[in-house]
Protein backbone atom coordinates (compact mmCIF):
# COMPACT_ATOMS: atom_id res chain seq x y z
CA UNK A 1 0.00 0.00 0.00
CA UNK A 2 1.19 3.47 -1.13
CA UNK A 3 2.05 5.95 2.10
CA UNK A 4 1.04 9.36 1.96
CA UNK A 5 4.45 10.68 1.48
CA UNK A 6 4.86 7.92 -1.55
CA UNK A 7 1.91 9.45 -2.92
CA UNK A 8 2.84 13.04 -3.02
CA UNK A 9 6.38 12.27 -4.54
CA UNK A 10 4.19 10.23 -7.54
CA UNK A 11 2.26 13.44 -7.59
CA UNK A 12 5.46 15.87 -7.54
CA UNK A 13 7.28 13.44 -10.31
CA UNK A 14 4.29 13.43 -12.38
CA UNK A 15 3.61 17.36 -12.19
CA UNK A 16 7.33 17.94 -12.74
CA UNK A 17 7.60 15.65 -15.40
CA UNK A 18 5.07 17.12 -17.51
CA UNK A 19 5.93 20.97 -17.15
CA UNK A 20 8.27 22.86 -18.72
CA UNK A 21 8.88 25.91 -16.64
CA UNK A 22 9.94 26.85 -13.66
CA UNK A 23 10.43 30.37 -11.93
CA UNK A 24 13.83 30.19 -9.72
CA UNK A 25 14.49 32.66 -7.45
CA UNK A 26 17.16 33.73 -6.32
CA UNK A 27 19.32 36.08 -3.72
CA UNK A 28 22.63 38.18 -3.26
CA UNK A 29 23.41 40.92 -1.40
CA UNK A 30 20.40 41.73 -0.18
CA UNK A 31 18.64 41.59 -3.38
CA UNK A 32 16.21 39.02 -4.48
CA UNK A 33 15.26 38.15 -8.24
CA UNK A 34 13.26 35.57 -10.37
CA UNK A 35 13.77 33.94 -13.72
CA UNK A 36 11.74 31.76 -15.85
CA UNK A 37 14.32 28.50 -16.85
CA UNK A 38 13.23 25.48 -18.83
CA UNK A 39 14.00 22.53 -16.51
CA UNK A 40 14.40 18.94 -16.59
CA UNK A 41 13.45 16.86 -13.26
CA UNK A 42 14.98 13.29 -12.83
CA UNK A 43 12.86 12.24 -9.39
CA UNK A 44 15.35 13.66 -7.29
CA UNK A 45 16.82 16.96 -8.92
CA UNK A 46 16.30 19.63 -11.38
CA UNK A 47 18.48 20.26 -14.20
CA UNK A 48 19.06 23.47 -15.87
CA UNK A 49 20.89 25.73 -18.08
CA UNK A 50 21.43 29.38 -18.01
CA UNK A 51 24.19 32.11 -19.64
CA UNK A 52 26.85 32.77 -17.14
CA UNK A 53 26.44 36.54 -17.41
CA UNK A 54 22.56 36.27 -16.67
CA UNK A 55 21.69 38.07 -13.12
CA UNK A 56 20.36 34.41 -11.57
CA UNK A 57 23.83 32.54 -12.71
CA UNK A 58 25.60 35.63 -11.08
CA UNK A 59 23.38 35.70 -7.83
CA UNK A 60 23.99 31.57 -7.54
CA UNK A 61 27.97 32.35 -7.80
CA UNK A 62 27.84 34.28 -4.49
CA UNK A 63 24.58 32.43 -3.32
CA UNK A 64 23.90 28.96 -3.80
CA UNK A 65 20.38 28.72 -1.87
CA UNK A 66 17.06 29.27 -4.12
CA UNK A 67 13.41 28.77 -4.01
CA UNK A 68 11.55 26.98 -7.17
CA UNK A 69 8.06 27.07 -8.08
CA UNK A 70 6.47 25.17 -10.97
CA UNK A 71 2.77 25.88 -12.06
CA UNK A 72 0.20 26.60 -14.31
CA UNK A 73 -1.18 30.39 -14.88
CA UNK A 74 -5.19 29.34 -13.53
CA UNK A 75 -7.78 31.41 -13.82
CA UNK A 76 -9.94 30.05 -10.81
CA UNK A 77 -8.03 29.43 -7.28
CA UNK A 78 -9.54 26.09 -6.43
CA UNK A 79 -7.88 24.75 -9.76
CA UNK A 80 -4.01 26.05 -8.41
CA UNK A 81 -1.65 23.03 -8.84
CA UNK A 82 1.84 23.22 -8.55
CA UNK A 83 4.93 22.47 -7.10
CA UNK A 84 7.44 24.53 -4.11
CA UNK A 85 10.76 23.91 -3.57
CA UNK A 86 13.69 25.31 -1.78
CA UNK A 87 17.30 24.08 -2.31
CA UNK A 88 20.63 24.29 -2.89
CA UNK A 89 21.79 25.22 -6.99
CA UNK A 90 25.31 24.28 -8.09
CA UNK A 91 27.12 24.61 -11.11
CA UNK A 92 27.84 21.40 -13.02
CA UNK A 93 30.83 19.93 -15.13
CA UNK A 94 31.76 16.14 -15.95
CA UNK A 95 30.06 13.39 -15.55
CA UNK A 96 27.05 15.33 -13.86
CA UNK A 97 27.07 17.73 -16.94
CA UNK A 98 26.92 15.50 -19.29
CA UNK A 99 24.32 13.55 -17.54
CA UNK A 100 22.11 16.97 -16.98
CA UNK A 101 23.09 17.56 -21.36
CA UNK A 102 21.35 13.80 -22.06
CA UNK A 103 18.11 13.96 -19.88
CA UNK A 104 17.56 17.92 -21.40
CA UNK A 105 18.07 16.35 -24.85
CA UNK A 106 15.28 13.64 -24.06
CA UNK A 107 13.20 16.31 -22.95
CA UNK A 108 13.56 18.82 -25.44
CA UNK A 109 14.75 17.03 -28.81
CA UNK A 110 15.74 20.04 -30.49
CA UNK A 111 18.25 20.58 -27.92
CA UNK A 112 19.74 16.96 -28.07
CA UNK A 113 19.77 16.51 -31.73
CA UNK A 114 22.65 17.73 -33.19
CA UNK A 115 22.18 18.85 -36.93
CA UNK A 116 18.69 19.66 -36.49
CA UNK A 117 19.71 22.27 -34.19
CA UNK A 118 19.68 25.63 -35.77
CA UNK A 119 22.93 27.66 -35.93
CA UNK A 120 22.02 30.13 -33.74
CA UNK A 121 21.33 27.79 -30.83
CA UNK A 122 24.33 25.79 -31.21
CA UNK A 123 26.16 29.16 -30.79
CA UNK A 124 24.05 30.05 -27.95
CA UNK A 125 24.30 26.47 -26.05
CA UNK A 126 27.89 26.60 -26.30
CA UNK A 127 28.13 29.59 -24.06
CA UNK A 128 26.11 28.47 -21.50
CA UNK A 129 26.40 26.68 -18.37
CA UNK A 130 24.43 23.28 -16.70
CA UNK A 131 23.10 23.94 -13.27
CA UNK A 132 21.52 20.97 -10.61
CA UNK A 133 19.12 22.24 -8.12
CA UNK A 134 19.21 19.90 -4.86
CA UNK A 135 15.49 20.00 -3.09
CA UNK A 136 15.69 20.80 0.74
CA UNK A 137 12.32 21.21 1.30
CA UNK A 138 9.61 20.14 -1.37
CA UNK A 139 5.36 20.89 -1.59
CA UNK A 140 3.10 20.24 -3.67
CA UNK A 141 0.31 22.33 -3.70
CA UNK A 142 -3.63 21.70 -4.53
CA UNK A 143 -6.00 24.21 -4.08
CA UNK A 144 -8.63 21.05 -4.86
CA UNK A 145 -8.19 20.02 -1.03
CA UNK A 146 -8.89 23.51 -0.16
CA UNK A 147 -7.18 27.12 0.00
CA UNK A 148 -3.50 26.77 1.01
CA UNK A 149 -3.26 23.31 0.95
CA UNK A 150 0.30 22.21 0.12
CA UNK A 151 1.71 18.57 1.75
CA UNK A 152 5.81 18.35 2.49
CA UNK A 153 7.58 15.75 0.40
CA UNK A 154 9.98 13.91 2.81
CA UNK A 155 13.07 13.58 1.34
């Protein structure tokens, strides 16, 4: 029999698995910002890349600790879905980055096929760095059970 805390990870794999987007935030020196990255989620951590020179890749450099949120833009509260997480981001290289490189590839084709990449994005994934995001504390939210509700992922 599936426990409860079986049940939300299925949940939180599932949700993860079929989005896209997340919205990371992060902090540094006092200042917090957000960024929408494209994300791939392996069960256990999030994958993604970003240009070095972006604000968020700078922020991580001095700040490795981050919030996540992944969810649809819904029009009625009761609907609200989605996934919370707070962790710790690192920058990859290796093994792990080739690893993150193959599972974004599977996700998003156009990114893993080389040749049927254009150009442009070749030029642009060349510059840019593969980043893991470690879950500390993970919820997954459903508005469905009633306003607020959200159940902890044990990890």
């Amino acid at each position: 029999m599936e426990t409860k805390n079986e049940r939300v990870r299925r949940q939180v794999n599932e949700y993860l698995q079929g989005h896209n987007v997340a919205t990371l935030a992060t902090c540094s020196d006092g200042k917090v910002w957000a960024a929408a990255v494209f994300y791939v989620w392996d069960g256990a951590t999030l994958y993604f890349l970003s240009a070095p020179a972006s604000r968020h890749a700078a922020d991580l450099a001095r700040n490795p600790q981050v919030a996540l949120t992944v969810q649809e833009d819904y029009a009625d509260w009761p609907e609200i879905k989605g996934v919370q997480l707070e962790g710790v981001a690192s920058e990859l290289s290796g093994a792990e980055e080739a690893r993150a490189r193959r599972l974004y590839g599977e996700k998003f084709p156009a990114v893993g096929i080389v040749g049927k990449v254009p150009a442009t994005l070749v030029k642009a994934l060349a510059k840019v760095r593969w980043y893991q995001v470690v879950p500390q504390h993970l919820y997954f939210i459903d508005n469905s059970k009633g306003f607020g509700h959200r159940d902890e992922v044990l990890l």
